[in-house]
PDB file of N, CA and C in Angstrom:
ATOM      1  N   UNK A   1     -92.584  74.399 -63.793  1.00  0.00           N
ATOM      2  CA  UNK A   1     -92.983  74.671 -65.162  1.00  0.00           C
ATOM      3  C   UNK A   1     -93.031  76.185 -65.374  1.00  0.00           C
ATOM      4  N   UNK A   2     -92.604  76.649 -66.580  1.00  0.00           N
ATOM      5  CA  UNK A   2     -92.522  78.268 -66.811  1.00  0.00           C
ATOM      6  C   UNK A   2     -94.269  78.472 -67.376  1.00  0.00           C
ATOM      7  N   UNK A   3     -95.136  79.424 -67.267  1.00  0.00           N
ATOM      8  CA  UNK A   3     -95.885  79.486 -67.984  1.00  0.00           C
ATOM      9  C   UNK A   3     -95.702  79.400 -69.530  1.00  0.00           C
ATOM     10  N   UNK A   4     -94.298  80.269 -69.922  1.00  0.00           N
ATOM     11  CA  UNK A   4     -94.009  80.376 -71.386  1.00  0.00           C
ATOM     12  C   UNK A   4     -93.751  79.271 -72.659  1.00  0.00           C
ATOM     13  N   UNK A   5     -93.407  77.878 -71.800  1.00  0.00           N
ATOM     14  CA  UNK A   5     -92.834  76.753 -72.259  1.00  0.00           C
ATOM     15  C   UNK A   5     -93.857  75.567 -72.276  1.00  0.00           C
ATOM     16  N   UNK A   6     -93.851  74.983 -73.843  1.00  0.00           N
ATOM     17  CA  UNK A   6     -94.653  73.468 -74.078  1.00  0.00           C
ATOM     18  C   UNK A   6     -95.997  74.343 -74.714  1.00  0.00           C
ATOM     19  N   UNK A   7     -95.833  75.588 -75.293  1.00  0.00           N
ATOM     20  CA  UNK A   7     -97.186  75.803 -76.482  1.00  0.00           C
ATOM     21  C   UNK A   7     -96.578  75.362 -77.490  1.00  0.00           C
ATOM     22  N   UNK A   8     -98.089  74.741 -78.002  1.00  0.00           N
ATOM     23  CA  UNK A   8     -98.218  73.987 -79.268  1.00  0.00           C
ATOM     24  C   UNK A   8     -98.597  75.201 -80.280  1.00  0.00           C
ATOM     25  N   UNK A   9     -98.216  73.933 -81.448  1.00  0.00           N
ATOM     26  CA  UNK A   9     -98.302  75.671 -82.676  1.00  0.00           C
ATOM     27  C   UNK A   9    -100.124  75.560 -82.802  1.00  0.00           C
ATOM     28  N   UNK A  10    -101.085  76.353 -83.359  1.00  0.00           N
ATOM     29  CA  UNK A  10    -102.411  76.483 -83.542  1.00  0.00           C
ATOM     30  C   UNK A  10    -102.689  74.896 -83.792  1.00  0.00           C
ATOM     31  N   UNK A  11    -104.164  75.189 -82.812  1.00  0.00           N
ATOM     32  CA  UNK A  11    -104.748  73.533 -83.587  1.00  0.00           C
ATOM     33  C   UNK A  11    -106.148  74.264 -83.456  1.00  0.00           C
ATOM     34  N   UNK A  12    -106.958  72.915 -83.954  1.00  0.00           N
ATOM     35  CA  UNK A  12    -108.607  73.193 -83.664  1.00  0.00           C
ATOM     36  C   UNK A  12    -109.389  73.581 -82.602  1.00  0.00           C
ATOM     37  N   UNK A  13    -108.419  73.169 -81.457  1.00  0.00           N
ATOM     38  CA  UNK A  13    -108.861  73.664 -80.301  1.00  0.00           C
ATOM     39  C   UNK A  13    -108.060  74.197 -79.107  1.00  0.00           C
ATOM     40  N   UNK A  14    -108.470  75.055 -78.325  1.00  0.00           N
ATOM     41  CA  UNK A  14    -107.317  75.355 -77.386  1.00  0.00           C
ATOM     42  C   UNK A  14    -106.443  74.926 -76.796  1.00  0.00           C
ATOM     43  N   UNK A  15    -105.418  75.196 -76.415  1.00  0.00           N
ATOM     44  CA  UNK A  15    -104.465  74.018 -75.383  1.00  0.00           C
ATOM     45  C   UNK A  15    -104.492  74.484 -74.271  1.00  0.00           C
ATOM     46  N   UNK A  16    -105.311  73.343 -73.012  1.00  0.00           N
ATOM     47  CA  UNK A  16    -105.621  73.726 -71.902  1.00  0.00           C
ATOM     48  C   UNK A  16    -104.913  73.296 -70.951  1.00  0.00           C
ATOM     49  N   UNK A  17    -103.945  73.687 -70.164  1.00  0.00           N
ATOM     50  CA  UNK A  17    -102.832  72.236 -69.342  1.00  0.00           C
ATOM     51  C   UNK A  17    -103.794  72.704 -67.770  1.00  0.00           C
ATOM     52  N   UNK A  18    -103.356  71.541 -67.289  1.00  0.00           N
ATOM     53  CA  UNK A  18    -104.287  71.509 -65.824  1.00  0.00           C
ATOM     54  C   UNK A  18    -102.938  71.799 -65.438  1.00  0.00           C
ATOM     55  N   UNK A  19    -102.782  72.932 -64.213  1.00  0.00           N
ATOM     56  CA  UNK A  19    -101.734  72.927 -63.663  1.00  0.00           C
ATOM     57  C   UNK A  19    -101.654  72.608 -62.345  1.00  0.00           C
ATOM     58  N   UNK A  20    -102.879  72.996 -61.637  1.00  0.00           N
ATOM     59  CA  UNK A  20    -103.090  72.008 -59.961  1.00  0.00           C
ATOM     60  C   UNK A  20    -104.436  72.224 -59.533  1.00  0.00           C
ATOM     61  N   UNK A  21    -104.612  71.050 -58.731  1.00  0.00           N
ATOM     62  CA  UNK A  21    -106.019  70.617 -58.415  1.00  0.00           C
ATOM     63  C   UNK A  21    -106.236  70.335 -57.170  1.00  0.00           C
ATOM     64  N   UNK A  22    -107.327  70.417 -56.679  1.00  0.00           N
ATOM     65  CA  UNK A  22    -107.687  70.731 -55.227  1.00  0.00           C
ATOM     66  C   UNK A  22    -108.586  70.438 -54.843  1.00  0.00           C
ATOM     67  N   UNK A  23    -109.376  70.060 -53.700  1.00  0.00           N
ATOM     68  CA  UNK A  23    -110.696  69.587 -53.639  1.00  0.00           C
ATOM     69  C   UNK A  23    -111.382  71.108 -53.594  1.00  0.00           C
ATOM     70  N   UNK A  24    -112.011  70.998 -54.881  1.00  0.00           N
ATOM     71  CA  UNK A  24    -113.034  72.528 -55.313  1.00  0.00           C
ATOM     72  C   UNK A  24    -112.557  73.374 -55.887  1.00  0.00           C
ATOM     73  N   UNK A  25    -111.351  73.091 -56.084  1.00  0.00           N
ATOM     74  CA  UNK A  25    -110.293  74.434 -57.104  1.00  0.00           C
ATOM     75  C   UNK A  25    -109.582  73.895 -58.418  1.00  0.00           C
ATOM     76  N   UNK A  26    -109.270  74.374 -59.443  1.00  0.00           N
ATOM     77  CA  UNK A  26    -108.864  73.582 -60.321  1.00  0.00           C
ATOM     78  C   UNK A  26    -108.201  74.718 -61.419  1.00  0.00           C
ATOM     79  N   UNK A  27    -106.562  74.728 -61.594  1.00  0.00           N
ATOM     80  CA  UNK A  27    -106.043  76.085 -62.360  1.00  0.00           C
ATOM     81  C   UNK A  27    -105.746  75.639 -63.424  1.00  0.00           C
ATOM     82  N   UNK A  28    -105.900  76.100 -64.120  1.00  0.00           N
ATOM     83  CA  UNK A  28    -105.528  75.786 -65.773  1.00  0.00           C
ATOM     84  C   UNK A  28    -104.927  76.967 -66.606  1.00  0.00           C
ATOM     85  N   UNK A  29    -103.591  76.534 -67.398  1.00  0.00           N
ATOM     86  CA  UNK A  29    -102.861  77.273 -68.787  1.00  0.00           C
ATOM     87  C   UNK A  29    -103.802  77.039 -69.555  1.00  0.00           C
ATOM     88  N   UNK A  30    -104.600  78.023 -70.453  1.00  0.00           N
ATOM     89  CA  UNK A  30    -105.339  78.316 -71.362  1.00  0.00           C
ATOM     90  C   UNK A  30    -104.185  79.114 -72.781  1.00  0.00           C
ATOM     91  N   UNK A  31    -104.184  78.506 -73.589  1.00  0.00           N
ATOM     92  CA  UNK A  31    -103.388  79.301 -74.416  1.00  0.00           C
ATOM     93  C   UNK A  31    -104.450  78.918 -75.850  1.00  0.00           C
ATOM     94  N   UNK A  32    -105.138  80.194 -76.375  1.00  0.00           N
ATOM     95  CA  UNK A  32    -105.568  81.012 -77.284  1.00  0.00           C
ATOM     96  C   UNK A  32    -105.041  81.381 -78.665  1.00  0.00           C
ATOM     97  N   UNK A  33    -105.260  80.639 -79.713  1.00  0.00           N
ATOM     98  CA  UNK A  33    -104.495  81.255 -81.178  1.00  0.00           C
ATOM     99  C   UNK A  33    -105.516  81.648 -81.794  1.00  0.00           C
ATOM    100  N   UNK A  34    -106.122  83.290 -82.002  1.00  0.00           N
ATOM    101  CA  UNK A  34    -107.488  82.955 -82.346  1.00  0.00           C
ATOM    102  C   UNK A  34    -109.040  82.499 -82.371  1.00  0.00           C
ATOM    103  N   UNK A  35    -108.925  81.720 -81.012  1.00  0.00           N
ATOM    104  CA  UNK A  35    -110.324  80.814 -81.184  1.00  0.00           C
ATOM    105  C   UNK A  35    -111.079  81.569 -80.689  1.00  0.00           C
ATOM    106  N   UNK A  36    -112.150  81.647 -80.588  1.00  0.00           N
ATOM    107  CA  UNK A  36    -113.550  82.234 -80.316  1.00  0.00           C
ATOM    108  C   UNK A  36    -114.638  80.878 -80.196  1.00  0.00           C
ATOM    109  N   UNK A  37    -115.802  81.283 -79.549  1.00  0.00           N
ATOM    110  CA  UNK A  37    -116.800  80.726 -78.944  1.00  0.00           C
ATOM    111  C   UNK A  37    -117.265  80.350 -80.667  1.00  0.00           C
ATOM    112  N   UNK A  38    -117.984  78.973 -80.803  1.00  0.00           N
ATOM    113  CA  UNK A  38    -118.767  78.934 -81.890  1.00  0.00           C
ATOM    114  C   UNK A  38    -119.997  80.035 -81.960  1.00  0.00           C
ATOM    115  N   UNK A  39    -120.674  80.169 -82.858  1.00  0.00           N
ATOM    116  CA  UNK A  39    -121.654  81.360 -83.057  1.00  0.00           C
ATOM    117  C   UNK A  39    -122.821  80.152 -82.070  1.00  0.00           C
ATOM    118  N   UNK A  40    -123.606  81.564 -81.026  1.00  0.00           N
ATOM    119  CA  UNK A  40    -124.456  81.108 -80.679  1.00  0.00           C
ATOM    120  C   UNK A  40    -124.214  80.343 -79.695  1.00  0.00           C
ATOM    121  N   UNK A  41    -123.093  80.374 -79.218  1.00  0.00           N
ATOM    122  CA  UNK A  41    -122.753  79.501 -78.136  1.00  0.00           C
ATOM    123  C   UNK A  41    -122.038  80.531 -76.595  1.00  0.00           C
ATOM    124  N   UNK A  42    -123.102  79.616 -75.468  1.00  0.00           N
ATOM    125  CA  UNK A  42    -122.889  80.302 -74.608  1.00  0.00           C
ATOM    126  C   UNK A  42    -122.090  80.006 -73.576  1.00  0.00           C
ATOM    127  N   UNK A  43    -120.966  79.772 -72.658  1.00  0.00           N
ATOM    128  CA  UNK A  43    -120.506  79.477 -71.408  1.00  0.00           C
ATOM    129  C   UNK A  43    -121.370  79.523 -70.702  1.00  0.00           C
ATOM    130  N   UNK A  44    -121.769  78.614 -69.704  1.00  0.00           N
ATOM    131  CA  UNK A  44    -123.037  78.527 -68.375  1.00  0.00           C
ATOM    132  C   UNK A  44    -122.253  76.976 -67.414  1.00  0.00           C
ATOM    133  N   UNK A  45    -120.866  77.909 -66.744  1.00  0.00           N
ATOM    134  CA  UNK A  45    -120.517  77.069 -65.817  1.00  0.00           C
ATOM    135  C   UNK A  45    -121.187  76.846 -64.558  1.00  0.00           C
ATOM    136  N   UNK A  46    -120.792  75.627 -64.064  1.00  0.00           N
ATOM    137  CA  UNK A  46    -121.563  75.144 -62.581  1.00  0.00           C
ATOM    138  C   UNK A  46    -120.453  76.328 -61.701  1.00  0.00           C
ATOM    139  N   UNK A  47    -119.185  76.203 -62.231  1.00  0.00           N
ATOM    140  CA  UNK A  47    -118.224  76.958 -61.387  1.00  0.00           C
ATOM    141  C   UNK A  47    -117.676  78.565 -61.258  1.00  0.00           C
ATOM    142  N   UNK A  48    -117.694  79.213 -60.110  1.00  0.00           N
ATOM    143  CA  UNK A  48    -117.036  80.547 -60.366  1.00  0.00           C
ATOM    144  C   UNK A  48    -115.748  80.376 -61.352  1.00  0.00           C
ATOM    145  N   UNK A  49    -115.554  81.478 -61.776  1.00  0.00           N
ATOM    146  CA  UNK A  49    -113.902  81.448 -62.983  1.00  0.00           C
ATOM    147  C   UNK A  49    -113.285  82.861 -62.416  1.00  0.00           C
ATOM    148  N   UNK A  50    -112.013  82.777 -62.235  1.00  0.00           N
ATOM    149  CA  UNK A  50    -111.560  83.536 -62.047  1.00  0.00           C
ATOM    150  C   UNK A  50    -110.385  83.814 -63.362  1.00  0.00           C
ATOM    151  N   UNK A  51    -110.251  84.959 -64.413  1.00  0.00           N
ATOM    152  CA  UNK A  51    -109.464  84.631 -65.421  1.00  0.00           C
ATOM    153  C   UNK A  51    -108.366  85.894 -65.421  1.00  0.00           C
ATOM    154  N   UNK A  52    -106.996  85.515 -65.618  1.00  0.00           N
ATOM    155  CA  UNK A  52    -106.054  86.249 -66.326  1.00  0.00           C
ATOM    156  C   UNK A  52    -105.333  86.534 -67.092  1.00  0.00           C
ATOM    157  N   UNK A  53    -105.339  87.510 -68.264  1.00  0.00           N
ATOM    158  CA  UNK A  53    -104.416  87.088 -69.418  1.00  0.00           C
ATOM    159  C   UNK A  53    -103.240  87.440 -69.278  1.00  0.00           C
ATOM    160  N   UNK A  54    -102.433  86.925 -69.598  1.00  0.00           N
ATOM    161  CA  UNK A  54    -100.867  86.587 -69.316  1.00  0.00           C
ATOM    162  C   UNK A  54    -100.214  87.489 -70.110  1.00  0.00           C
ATOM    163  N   UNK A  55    -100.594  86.986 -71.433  1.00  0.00           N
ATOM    164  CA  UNK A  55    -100.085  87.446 -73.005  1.00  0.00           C
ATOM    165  C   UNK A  55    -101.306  87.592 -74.054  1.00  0.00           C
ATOM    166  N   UNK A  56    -100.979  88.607 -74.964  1.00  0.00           N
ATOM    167  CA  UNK A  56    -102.338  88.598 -75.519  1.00  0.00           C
ATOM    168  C   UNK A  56    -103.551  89.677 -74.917  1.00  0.00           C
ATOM    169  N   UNK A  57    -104.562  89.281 -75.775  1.00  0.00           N
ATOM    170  CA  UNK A  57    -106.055  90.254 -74.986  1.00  0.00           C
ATOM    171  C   UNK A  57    -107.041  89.193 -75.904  1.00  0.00           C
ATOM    172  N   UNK A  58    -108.230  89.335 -75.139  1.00  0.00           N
ATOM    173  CA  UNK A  58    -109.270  88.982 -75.280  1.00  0.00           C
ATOM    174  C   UNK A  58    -110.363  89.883 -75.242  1.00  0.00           C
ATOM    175  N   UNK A  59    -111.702  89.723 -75.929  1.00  0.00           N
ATOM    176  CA  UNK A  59    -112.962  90.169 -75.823  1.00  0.00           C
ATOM    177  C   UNK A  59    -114.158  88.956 -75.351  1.00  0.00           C
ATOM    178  N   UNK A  60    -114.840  89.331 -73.814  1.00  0.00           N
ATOM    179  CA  UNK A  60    -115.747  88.609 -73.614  1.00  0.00           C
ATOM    180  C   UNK A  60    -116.811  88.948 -73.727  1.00  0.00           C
ATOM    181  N   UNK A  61    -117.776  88.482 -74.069  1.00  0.00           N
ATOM    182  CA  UNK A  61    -119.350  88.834 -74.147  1.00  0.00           C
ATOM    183  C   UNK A  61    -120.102  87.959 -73.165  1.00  0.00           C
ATOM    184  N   UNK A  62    -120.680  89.166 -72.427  1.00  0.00           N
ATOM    185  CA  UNK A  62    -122.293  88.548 -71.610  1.00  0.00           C
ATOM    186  C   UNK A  62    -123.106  88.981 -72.099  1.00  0.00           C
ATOM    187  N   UNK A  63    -124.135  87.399 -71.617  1.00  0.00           N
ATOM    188  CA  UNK A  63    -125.465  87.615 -72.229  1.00  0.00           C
ATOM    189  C   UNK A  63    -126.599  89.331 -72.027  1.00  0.00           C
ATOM    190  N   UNK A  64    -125.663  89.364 -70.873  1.00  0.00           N
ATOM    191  CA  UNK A  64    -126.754  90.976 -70.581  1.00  0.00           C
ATOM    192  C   UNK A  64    -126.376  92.066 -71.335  1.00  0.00           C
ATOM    193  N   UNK A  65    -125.350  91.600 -72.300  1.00  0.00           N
ATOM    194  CA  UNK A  65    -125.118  92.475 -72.737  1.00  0.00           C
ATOM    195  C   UNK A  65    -123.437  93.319 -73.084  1.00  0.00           C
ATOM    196  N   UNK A  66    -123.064  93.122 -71.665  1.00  0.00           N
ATOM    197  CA  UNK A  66    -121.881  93.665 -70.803  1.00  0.00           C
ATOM    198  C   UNK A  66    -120.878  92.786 -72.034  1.00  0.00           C
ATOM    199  N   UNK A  67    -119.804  93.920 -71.991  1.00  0.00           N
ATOM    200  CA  UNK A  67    -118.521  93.284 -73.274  1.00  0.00           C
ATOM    201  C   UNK A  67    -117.058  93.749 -72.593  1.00  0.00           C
ATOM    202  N   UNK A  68    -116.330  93.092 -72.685  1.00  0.00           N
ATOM    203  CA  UNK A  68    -114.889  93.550 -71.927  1.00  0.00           C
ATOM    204  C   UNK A  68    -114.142  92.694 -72.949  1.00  0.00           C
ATOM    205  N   UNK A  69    -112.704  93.964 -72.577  1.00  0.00           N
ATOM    206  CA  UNK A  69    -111.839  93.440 -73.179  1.00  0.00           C
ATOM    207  C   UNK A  69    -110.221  93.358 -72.377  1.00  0.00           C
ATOM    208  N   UNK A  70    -110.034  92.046 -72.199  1.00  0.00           N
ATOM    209  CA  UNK A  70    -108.735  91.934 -71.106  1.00  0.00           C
ATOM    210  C   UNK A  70    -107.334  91.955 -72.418  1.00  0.00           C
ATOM    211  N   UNK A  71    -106.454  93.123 -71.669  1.00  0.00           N
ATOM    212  CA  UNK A  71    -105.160  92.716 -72.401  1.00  0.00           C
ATOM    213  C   UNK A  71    -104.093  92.269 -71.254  1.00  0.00           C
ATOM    214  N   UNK A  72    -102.709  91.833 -71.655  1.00  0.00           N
ATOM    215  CA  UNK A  72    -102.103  91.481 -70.592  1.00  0.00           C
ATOM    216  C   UNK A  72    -101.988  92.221 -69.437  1.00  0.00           C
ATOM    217  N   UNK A  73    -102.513  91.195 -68.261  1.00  0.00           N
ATOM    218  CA  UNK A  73    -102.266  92.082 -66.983  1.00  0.00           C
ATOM    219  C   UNK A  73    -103.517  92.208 -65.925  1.00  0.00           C
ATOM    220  N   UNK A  74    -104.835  92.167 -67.350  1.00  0.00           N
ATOM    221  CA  UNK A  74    -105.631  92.576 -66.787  1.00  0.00           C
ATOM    222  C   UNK A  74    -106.664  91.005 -66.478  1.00  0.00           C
ATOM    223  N   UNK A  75    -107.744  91.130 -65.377  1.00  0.00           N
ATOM    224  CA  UNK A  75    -108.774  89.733 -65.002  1.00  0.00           C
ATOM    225  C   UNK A  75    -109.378  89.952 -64.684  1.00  0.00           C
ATOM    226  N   UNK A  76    -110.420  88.731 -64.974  1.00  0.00           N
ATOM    227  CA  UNK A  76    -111.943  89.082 -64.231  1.00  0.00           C
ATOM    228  C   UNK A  76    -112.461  88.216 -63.465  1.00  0.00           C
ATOM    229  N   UNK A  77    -113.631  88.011 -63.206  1.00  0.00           N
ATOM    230  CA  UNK A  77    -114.426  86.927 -61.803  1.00  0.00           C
ATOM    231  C   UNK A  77    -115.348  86.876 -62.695  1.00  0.00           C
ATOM    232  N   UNK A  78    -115.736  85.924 -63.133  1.00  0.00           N
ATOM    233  CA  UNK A  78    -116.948  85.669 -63.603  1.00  0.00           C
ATOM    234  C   UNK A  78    -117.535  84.348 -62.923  1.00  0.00           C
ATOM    235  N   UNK A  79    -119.192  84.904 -62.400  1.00  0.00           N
ATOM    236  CA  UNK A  79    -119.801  83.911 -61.254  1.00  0.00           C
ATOM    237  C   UNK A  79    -120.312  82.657 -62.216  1.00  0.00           C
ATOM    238  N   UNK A  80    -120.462  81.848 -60.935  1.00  0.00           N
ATOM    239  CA  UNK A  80    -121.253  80.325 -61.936  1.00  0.00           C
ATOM    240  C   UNK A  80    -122.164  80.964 -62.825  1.00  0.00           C
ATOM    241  N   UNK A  81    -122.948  80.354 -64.023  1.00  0.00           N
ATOM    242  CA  UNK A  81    -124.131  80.409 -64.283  1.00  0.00           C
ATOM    243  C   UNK A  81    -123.985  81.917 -64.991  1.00  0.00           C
ATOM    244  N   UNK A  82    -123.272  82.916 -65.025  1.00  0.00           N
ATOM    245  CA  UNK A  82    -123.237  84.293 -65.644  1.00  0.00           C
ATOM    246  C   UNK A  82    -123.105  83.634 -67.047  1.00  0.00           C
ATOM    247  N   UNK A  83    -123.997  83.701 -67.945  1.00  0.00           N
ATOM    248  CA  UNK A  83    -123.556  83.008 -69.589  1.00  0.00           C
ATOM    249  C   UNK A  83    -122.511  84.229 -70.193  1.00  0.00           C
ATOM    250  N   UNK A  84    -121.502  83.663 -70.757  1.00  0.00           N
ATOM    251  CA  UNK A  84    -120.555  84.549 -71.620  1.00  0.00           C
ATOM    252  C   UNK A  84    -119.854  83.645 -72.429  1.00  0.00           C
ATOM    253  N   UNK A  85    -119.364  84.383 -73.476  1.00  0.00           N
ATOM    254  CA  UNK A  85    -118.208  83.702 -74.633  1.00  0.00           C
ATOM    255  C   UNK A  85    -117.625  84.508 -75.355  1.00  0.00           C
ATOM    256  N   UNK A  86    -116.345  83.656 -75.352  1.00  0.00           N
ATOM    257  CA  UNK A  86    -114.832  84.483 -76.330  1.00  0.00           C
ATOM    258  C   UNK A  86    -115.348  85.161 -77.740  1.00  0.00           C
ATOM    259  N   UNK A  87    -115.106  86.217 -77.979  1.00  0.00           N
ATOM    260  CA  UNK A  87    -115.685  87.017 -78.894  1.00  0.00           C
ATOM    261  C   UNK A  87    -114.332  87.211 -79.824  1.00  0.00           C
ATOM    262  N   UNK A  88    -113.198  87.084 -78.962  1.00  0.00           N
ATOM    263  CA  UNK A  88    -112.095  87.722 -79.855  1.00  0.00           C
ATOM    264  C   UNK A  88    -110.515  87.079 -79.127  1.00  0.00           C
ATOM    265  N   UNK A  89    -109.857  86.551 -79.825  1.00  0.00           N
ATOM    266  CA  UNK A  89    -108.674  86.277 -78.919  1.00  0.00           C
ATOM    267  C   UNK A  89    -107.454  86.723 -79.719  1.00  0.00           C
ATOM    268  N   UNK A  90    -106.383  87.439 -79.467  1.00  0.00           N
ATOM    269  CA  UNK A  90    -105.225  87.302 -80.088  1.00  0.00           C
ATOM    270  C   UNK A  90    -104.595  86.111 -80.150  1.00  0.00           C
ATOM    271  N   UNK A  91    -103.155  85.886 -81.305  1.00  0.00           N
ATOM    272  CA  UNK A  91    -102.686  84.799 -81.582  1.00  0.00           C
ATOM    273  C   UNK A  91    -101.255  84.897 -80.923  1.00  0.00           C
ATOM    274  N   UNK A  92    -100.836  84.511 -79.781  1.00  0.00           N
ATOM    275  CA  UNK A  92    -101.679  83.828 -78.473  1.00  0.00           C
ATOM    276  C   UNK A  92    -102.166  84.327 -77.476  1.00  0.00           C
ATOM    277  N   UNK A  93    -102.678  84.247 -77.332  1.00  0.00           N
ATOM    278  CA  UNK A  93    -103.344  84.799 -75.573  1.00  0.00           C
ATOM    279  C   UNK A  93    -103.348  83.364 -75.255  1.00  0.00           C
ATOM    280  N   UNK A  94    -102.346  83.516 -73.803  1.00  0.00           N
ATOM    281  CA  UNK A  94    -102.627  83.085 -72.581  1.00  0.00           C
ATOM    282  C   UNK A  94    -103.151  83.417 -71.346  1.00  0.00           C
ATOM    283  N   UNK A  95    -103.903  82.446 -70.726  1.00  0.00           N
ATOM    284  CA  UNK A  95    -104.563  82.717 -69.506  1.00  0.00           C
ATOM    285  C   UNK A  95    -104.199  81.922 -68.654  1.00  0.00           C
ATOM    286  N   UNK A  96    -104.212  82.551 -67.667  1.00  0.00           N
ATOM    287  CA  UNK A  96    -104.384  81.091 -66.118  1.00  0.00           C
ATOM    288  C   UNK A  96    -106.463  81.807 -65.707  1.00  0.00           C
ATOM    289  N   UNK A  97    -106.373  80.520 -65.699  1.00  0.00           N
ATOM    290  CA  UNK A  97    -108.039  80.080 -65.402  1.00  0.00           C
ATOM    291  C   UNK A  97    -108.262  79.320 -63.821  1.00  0.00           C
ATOM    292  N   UNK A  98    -108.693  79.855 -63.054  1.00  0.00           N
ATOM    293  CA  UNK A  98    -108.799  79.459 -61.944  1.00  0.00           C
ATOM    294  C   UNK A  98    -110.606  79.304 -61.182  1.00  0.00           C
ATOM    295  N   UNK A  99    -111.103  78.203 -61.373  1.00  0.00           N
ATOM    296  CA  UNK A  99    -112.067  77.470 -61.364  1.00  0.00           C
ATOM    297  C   UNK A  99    -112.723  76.910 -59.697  1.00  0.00           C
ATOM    298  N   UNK A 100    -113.747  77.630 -59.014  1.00  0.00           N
ATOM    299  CA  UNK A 100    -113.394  77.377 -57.869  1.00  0.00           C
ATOM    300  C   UNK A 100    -115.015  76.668 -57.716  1.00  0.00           C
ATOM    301  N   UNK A 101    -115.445  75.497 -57.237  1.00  0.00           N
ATOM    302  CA  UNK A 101    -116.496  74.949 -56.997  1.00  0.00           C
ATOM    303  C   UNK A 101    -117.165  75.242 -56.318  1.00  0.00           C
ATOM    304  N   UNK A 102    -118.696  75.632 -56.462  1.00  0.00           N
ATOM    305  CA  UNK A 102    -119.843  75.989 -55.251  1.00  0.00           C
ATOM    306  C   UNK A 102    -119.626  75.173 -54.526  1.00  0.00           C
ATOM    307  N   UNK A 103    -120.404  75.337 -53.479  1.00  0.00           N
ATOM    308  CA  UNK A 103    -120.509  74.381 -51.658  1.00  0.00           C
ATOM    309  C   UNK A 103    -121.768  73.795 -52.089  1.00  0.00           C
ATOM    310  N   UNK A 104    -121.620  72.489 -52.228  1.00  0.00           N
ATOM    311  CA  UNK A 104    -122.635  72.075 -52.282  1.00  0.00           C
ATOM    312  C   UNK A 104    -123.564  71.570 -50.887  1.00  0.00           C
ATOM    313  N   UNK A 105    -124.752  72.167 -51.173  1.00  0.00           N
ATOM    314  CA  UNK A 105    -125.778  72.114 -50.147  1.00  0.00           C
ATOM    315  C   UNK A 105    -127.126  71.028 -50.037  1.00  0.00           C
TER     316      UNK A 105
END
């Protein structure tokens, strides 16, 4: 599969393709027209995220405060449980999202 091939034109919600899965890992095509976090709404995954934008840029917001902005090329690590949300997306930003599960103890 090319990353570039099988985006859909804008809908209500993102188009997320699972691209491979693993016991504790899980990568996903994230492709972005616009959308942003509803107001007031926070990300608070069980899982580390590891994110890259492909195409496009984004603005993320953490709760502490902390604000970044990825354009193509650039990624981040964001740990379980760090609350953040999409503040800003170009029309499209793509990402590969790479999702890696705590050890459970």
């Amino acid at each position: 599969m090319n990353i570039f091939e099988g985006l859909l034109p804008r809908a209500l919600d993102e188009q997320i393709d699972l691209l491979a899965a693993s016991a504790g890992v899980r990568i996903e095509r994230i492709v972005s027209r616009g959308h942003i976090s509803p107001p007031a709404f926070w990300y608070d995954q069980a899982d580390d995220e590891w994110v890259l934008v492909v195409q496009g840029s984004s603005t993320i917001a953490f709760e502490d405060g902390e604000t970044i902005t990825l354009r193509a090329g650039d990624h981040c690590f964001i740990p379980s449980h760090r609350r953040h949300r999409v503040e800003e997306t170009a029309d499209p930003t793509i990402w590969i999202a790479i999702f890696i599960a705590k050890e459970q103890v």
